[in-house]
PDB file of N, CA and C in Angstrom:
ATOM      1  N   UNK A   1       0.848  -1.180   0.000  1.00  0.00           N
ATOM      2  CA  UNK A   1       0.000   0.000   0.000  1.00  0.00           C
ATOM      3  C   UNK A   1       0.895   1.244   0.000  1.00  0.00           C
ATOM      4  N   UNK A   2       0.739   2.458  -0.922  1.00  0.00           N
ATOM      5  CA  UNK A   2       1.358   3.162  -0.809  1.00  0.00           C
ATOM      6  C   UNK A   2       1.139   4.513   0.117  1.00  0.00           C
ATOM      7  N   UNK A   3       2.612   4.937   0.348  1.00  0.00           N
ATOM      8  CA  UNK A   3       1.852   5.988   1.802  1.00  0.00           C
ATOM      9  C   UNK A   3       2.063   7.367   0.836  1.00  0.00           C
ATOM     10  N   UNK A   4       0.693   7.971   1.560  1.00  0.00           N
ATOM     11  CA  UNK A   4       0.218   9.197   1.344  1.00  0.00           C
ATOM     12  C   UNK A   4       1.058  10.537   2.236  1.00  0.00           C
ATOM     13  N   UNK A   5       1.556  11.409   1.421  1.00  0.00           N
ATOM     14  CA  UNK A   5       1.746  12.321   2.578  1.00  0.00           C
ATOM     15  C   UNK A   5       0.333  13.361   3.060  1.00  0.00           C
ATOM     16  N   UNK A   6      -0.043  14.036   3.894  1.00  0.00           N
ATOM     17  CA  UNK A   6      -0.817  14.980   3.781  1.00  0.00           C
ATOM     18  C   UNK A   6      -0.792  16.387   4.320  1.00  0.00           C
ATOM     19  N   UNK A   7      -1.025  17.288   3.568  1.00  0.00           N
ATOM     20  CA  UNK A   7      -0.430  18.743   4.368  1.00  0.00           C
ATOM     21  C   UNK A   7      -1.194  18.834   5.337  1.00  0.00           C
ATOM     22  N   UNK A   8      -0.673  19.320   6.613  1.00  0.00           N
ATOM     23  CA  UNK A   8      -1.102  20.057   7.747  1.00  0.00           C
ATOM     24  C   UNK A   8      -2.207  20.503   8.026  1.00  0.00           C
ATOM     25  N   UNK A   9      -2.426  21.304   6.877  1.00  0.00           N
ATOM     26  CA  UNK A   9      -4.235  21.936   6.791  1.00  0.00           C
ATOM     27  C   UNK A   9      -5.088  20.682   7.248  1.00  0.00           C
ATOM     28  N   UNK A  10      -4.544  19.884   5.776  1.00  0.00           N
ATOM     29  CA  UNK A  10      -5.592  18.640   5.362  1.00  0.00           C
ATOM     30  C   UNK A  10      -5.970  17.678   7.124  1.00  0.00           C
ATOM     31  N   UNK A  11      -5.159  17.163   7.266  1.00  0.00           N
ATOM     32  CA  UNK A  11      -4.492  16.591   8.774  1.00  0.00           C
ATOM     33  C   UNK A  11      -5.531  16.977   9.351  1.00  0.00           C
ATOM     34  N   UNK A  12      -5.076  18.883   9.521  1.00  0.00           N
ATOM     35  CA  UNK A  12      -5.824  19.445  10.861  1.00  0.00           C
ATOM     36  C   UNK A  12      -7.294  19.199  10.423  1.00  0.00           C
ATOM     37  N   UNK A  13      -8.013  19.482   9.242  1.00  0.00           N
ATOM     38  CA  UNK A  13      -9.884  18.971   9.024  1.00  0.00           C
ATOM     39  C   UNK A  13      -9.392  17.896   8.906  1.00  0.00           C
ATOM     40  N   UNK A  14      -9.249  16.908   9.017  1.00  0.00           N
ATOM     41  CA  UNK A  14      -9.679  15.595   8.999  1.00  0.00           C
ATOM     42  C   UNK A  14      -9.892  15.206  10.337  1.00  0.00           C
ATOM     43  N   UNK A  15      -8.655  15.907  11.057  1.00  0.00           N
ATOM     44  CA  UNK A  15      -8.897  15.370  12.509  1.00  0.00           C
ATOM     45  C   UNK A  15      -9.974  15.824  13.477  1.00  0.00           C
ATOM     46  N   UNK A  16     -10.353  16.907  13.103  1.00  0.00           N
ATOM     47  CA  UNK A  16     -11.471  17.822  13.761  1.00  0.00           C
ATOM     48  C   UNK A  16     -12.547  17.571  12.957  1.00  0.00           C
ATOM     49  N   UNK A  17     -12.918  16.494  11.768  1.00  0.00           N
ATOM     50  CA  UNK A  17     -13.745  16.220  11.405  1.00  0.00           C
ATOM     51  C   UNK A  17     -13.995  14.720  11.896  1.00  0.00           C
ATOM     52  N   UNK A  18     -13.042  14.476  12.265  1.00  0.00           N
ATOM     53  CA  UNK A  18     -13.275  12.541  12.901  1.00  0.00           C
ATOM     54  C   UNK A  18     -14.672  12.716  14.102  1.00  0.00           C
ATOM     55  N   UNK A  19     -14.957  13.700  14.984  1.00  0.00           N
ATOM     56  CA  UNK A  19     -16.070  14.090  15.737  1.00  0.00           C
ATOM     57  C   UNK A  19     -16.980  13.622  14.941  1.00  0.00           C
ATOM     58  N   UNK A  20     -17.629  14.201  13.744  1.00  0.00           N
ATOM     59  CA  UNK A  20     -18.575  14.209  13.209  1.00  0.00           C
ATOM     60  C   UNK A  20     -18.484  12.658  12.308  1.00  0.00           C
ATOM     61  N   UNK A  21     -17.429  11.965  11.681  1.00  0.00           N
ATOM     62  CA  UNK A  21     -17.632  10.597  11.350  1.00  0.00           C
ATOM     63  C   UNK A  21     -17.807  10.417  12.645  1.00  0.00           C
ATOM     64  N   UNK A  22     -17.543   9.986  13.933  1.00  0.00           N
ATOM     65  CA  UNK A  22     -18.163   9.009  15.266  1.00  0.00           C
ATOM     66  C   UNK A  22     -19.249   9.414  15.544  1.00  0.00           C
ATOM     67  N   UNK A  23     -19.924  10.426  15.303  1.00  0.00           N
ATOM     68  CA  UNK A  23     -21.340  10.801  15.341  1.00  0.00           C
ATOM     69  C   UNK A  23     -22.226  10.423  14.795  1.00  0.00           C
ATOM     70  N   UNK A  24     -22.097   9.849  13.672  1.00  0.00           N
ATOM     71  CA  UNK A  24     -23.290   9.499  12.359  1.00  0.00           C
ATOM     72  C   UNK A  24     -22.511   8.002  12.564  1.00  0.00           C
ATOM     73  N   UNK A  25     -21.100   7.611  12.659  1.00  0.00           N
ATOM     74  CA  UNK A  25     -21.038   5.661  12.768  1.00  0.00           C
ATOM     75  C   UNK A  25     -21.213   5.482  14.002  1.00  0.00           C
ATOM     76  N   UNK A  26     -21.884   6.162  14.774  1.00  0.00           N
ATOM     77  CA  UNK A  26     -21.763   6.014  16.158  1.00  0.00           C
ATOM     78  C   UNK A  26     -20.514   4.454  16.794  1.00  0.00           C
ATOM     79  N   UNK A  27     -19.539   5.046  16.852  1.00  0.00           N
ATOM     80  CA  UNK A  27     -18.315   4.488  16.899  1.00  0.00           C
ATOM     81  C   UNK A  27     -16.963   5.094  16.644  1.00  0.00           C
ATOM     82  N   UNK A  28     -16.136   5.209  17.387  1.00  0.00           N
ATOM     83  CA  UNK A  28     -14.629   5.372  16.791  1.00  0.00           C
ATOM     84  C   UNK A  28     -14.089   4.136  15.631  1.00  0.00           C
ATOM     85  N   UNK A  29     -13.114   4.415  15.007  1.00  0.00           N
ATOM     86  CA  UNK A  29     -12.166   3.754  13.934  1.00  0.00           C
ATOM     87  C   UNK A  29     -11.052   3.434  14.661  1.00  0.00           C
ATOM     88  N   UNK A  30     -10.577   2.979  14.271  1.00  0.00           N
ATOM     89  CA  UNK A  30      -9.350   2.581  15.371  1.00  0.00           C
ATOM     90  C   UNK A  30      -8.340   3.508  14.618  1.00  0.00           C
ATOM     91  N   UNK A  31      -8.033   3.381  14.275  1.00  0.00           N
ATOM     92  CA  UNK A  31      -6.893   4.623  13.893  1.00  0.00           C
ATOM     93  C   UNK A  31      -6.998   5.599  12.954  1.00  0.00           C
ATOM     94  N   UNK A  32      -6.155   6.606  12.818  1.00  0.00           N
ATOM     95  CA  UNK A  32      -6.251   7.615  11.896  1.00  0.00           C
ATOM     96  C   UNK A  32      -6.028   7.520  10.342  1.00  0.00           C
ATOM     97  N   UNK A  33      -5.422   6.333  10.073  1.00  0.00           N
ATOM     98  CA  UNK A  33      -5.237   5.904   8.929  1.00  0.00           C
ATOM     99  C   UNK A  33      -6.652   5.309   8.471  1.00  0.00           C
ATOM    100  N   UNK A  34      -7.844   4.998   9.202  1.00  0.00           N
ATOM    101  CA  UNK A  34      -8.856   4.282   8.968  1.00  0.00           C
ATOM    102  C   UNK A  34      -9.664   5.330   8.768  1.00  0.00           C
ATOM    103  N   UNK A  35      -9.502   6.753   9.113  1.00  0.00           N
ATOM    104  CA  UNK A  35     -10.543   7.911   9.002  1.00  0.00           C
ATOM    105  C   UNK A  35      -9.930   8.620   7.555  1.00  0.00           C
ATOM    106  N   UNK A  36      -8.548   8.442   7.200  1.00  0.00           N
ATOM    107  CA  UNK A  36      -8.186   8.935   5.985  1.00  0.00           C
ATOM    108  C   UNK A  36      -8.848   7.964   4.755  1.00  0.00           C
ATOM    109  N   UNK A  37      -8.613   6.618   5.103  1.00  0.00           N
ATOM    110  CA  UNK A  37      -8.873   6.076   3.912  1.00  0.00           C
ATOM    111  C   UNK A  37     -10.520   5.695   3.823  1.00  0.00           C
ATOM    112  N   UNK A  38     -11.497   6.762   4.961  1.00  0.00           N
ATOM    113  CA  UNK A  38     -12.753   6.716   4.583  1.00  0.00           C
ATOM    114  C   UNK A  38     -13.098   7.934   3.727  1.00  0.00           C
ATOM    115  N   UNK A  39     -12.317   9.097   4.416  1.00  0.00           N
ATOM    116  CA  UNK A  39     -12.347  10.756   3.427  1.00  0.00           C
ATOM    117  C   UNK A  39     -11.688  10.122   1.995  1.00  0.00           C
ATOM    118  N   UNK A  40     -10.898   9.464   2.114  1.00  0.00           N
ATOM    119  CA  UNK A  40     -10.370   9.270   0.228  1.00  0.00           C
ATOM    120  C   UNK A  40     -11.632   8.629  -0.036  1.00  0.00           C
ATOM    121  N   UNK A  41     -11.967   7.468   0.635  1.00  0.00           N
ATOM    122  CA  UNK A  41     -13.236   6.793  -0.362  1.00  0.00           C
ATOM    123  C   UNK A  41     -14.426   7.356  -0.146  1.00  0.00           C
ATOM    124  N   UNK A  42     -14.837   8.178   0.838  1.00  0.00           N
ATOM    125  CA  UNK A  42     -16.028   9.049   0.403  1.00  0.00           C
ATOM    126  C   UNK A  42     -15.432   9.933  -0.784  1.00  0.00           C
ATOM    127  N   UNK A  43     -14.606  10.674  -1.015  1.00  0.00           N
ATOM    128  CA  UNK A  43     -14.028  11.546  -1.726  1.00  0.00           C
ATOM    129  C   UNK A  43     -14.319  11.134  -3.638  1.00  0.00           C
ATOM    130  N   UNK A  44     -13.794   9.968  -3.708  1.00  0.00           N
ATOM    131  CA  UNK A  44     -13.607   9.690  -4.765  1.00  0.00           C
ATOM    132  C   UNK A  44     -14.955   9.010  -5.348  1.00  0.00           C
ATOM    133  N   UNK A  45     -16.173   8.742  -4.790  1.00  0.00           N
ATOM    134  CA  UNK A  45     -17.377   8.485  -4.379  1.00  0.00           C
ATOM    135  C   UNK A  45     -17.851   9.758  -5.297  1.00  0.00           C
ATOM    136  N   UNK A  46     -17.532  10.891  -4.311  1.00  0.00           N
ATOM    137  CA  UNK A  46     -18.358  12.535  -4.852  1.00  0.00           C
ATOM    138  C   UNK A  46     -17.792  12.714  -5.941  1.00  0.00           C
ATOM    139  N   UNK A  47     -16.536  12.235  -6.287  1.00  0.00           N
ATOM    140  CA  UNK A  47     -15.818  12.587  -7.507  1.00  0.00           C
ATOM    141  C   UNK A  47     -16.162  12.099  -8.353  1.00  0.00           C
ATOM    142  N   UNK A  48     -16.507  10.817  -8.404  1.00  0.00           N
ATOM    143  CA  UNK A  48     -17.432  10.139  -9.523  1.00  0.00           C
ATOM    144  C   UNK A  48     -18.684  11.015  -9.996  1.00  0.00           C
ATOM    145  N   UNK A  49     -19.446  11.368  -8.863  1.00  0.00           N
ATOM    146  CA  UNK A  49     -20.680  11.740  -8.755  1.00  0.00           C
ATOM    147  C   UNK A  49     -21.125  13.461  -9.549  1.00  0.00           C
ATOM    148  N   UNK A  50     -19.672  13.744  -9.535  1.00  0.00           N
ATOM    149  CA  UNK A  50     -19.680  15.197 -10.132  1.00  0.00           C
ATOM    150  C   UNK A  50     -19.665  15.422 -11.192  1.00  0.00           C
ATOM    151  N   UNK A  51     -19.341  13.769 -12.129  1.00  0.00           N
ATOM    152  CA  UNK A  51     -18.651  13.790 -13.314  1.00  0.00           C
ATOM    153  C   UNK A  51     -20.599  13.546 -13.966  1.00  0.00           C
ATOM    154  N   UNK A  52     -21.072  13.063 -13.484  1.00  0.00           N
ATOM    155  CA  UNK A  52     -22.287  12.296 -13.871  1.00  0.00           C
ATOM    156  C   UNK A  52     -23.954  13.516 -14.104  1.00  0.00           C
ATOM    157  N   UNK A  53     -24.444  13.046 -14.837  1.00  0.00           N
ATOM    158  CA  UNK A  53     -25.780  13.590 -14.876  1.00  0.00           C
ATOM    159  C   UNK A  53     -26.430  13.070 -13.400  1.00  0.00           C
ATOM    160  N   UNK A  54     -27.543  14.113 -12.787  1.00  0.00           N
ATOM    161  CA  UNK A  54     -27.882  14.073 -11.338  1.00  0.00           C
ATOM    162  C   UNK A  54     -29.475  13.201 -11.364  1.00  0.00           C
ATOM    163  N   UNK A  55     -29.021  11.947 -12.331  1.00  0.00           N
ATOM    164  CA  UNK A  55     -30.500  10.779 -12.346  1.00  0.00           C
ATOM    165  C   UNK A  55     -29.987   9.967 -11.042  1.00  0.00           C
ATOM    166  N   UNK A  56     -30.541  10.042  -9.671  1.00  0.00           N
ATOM    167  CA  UNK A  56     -30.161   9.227  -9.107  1.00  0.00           C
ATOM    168  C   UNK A  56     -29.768   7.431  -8.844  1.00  0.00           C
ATOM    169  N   UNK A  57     -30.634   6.966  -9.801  1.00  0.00           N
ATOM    170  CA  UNK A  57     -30.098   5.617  -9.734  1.00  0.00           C
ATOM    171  C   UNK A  57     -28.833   5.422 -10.902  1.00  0.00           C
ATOM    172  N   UNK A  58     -28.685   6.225 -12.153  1.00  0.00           N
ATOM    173  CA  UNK A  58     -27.470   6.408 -12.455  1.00  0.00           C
ATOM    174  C   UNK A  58     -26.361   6.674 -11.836  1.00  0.00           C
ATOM    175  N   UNK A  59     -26.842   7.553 -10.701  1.00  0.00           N
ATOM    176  CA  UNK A  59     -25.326   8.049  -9.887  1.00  0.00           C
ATOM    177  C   UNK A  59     -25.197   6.777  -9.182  1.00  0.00           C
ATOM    178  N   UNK A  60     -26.252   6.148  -8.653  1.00  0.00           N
ATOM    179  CA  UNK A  60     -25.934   4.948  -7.977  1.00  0.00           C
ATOM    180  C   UNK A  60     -24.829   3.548  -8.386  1.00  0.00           C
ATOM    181  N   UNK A  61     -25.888   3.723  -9.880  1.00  0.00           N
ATOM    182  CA  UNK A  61     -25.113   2.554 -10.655  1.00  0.00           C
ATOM    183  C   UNK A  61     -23.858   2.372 -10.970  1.00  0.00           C
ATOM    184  N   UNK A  62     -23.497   4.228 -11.794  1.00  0.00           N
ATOM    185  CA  UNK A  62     -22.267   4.400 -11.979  1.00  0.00           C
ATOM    186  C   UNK A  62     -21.237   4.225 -10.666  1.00  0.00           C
ATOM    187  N   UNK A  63     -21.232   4.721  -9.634  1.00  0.00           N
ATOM    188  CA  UNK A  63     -20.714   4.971  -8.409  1.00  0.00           C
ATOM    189  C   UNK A  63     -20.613   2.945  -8.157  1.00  0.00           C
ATOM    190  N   UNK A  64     -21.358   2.238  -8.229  1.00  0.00           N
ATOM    191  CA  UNK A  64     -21.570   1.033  -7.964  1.00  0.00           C
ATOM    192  C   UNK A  64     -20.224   0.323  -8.804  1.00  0.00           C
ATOM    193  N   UNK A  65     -20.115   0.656  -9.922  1.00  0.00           N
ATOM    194  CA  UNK A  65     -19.543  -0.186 -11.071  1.00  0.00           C
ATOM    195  C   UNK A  65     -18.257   0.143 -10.878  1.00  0.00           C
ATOM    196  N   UNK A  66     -18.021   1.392 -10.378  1.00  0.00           N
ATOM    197  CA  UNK A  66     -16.892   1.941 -10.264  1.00  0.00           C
ATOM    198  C   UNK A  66     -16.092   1.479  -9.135  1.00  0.00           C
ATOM    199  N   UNK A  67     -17.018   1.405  -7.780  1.00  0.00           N
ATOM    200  CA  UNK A  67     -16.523   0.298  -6.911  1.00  0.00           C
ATOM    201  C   UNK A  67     -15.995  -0.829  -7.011  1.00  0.00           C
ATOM    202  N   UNK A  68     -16.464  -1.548  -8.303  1.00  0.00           N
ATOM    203  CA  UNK A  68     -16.564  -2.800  -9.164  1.00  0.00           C
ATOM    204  C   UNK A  68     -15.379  -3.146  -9.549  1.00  0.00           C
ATOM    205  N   UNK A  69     -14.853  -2.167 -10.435  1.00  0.00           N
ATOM    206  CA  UNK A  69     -14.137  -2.055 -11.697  1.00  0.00           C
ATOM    207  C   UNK A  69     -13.522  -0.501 -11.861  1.00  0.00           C
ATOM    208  N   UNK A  70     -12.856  -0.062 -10.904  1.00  0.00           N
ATOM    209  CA  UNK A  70     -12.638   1.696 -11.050  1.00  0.00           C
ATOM    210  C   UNK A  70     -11.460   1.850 -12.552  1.00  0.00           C
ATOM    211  N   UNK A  71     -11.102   0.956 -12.801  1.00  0.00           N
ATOM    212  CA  UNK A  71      -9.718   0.969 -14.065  1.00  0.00           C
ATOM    213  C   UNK A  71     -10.800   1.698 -15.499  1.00  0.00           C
ATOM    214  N   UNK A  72     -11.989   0.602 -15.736  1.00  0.00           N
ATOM    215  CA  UNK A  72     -12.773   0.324 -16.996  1.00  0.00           C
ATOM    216  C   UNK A  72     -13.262   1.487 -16.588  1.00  0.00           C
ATOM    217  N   UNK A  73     -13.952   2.146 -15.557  1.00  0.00           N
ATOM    218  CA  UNK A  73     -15.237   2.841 -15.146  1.00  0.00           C
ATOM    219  C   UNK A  73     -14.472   4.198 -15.127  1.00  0.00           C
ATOM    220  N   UNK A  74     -13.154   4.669 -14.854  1.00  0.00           N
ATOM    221  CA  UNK A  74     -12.535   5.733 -15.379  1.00  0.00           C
ATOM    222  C   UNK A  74     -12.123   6.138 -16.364  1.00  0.00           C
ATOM    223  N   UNK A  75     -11.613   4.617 -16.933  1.00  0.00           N
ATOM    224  CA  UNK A  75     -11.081   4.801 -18.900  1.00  0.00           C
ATOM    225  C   UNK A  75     -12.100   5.320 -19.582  1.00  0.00           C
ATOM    226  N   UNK A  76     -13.636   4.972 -18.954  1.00  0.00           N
ATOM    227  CA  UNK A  76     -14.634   4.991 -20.072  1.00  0.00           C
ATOM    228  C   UNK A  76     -15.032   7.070 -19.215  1.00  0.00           C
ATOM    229  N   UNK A  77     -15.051   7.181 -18.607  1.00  0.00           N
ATOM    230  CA  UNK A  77     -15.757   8.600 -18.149  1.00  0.00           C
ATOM    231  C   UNK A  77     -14.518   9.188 -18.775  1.00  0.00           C
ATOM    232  N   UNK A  78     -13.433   9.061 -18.587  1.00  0.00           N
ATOM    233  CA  UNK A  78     -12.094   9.788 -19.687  1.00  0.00           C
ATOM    234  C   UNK A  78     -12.541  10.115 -21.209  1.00  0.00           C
ATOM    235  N   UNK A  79     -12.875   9.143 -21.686  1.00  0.00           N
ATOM    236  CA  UNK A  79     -13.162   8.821 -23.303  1.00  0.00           C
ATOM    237  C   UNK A  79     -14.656   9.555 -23.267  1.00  0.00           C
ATOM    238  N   UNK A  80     -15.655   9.408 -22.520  1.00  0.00           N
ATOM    239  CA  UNK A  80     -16.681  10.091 -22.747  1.00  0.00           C
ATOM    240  C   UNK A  80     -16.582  11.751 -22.206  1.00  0.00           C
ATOM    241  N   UNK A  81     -15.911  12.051 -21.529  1.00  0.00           N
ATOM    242  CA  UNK A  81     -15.415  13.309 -20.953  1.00  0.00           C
ATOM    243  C   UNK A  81     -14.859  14.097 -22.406  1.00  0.00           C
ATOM    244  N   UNK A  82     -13.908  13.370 -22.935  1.00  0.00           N
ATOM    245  CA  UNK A  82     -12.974  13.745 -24.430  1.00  0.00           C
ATOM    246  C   UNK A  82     -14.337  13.981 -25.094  1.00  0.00           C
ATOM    247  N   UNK A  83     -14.928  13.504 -25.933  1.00  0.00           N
ATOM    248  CA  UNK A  83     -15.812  13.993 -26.381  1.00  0.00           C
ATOM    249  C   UNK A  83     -16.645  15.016 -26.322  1.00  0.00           C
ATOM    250  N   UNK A  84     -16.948  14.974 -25.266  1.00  0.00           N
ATOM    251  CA  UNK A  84     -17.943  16.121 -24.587  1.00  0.00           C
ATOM    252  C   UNK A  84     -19.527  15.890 -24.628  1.00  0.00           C
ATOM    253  N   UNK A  85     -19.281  14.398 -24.835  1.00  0.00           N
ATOM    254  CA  UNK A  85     -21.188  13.790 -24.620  1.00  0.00           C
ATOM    255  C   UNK A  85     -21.837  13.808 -23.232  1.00  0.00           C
ATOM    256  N   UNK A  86     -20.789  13.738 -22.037  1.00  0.00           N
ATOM    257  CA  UNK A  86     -21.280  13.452 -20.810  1.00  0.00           C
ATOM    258  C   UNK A  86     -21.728  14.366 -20.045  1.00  0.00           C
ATOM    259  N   UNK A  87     -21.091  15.941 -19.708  1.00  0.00           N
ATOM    260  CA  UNK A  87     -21.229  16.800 -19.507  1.00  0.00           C
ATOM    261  C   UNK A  87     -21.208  18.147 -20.168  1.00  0.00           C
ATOM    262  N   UNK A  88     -21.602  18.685 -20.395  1.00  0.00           N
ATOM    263  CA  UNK A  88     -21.543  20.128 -21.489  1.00  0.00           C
ATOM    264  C   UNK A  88     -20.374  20.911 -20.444  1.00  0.00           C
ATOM    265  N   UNK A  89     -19.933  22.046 -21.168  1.00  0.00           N
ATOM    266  CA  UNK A  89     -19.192  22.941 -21.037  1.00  0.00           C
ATOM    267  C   UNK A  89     -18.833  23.780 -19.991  1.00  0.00           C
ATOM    268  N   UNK A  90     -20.111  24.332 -19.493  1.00  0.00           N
ATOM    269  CA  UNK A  90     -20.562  25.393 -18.265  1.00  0.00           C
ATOM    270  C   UNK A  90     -20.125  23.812 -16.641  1.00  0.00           C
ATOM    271  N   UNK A  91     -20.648  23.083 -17.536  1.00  0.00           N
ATOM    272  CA  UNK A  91     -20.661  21.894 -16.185  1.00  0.00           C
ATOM    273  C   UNK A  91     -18.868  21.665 -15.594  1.00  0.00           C
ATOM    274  N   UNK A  92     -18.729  21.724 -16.861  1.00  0.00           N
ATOM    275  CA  UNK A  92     -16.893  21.156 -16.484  1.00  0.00           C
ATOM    276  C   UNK A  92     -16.334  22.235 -15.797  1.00  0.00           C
ATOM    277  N   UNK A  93     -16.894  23.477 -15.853  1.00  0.00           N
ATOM    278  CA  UNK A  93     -16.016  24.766 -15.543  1.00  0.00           C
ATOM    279  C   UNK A  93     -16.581  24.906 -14.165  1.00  0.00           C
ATOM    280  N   UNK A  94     -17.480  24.650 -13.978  1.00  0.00           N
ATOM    281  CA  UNK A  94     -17.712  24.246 -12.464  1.00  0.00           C
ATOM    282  C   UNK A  94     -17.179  23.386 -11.578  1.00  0.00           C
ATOM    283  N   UNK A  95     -17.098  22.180 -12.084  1.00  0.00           N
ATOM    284  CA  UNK A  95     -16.405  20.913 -11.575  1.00  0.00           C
ATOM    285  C   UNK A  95     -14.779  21.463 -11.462  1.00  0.00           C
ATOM    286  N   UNK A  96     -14.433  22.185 -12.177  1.00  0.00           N
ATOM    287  CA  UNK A  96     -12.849  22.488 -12.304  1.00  0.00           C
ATOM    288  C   UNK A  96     -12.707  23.511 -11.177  1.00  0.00           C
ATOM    289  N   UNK A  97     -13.308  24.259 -11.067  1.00  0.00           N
ATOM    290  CA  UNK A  97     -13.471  25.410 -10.493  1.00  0.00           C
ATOM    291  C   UNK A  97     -13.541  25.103  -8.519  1.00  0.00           C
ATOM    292  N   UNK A  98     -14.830  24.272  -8.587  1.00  0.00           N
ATOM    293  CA  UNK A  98     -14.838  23.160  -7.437  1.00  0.00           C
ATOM    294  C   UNK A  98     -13.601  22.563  -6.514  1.00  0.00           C
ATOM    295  N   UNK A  99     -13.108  21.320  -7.641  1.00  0.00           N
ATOM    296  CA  UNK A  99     -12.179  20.846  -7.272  1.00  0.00           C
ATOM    297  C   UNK A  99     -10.865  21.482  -7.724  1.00  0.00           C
ATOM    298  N   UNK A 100     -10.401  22.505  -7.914  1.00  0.00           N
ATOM    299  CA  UNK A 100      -9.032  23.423  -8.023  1.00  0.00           C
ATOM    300  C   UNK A 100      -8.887  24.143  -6.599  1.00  0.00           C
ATOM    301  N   UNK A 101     -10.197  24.320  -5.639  1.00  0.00           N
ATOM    302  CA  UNK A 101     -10.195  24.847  -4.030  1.00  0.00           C
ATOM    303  C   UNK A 101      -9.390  23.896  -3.611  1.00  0.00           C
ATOM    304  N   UNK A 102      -9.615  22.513  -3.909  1.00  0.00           N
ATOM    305  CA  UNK A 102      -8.681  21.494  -2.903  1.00  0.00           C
ATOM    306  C   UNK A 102      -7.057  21.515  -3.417  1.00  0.00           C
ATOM    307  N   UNK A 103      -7.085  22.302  -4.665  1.00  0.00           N
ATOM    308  CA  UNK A 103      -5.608  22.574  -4.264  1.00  0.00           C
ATOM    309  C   UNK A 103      -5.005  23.561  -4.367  1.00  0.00           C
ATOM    310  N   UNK A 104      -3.429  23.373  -3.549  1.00  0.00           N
ATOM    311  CA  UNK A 104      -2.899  24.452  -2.764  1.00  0.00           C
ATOM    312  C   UNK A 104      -2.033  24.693  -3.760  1.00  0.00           C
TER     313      UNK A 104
END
């Protein structure tokens, strides 16, 4: 498994957000490595979800398959992304716009 570094910021919300995961799993994780690799997989979850039209059992499905098979289920949102069948224009500049806050 490869190790992640994470900046300081990131660290500091994650750790002051672990409150609120033991609140809703009503439970602690045993370690901090177990609360990171739930923010990556919620993370990459929403990231799917941003890429997608907002039909909910599509987001489901897609999000599902991707769990499945994330190699095929990214090659193919890549290739349909290139085109520009999946999302129009205004959408991507949002999504970019979005996720460019998370970086420093």
């Amino acid at each position: 498994m490869p190790k992640v570094e994470v900046s300081n910021e990131t660290t500091k919300k994650i750790r002051a957000f672990k409150k609120v995961i033991d609140e809703i799993l009503e439970e602690e994780l045993k370690n901090e490595s177990d609360y990171v690799e739930l923010v990556l997989t919620i993370g990459l979850d929403k990231m799917v979800q941003d890429c997608l039209p907002k039909e909910e059992t599509l987001l489901k499905t897609m999000v599902d398959m991707f769990n499945k098979n994330p190699e095929f289920v990214s090659k193919y949102m890549v290739e349909t992304l290139a085109r520009g069948a999946l999302i129009q224009k205004d959408e991507e500049d949002k999504i970019k716009k979005k996720w460019s806050s998370y970086i420093i």
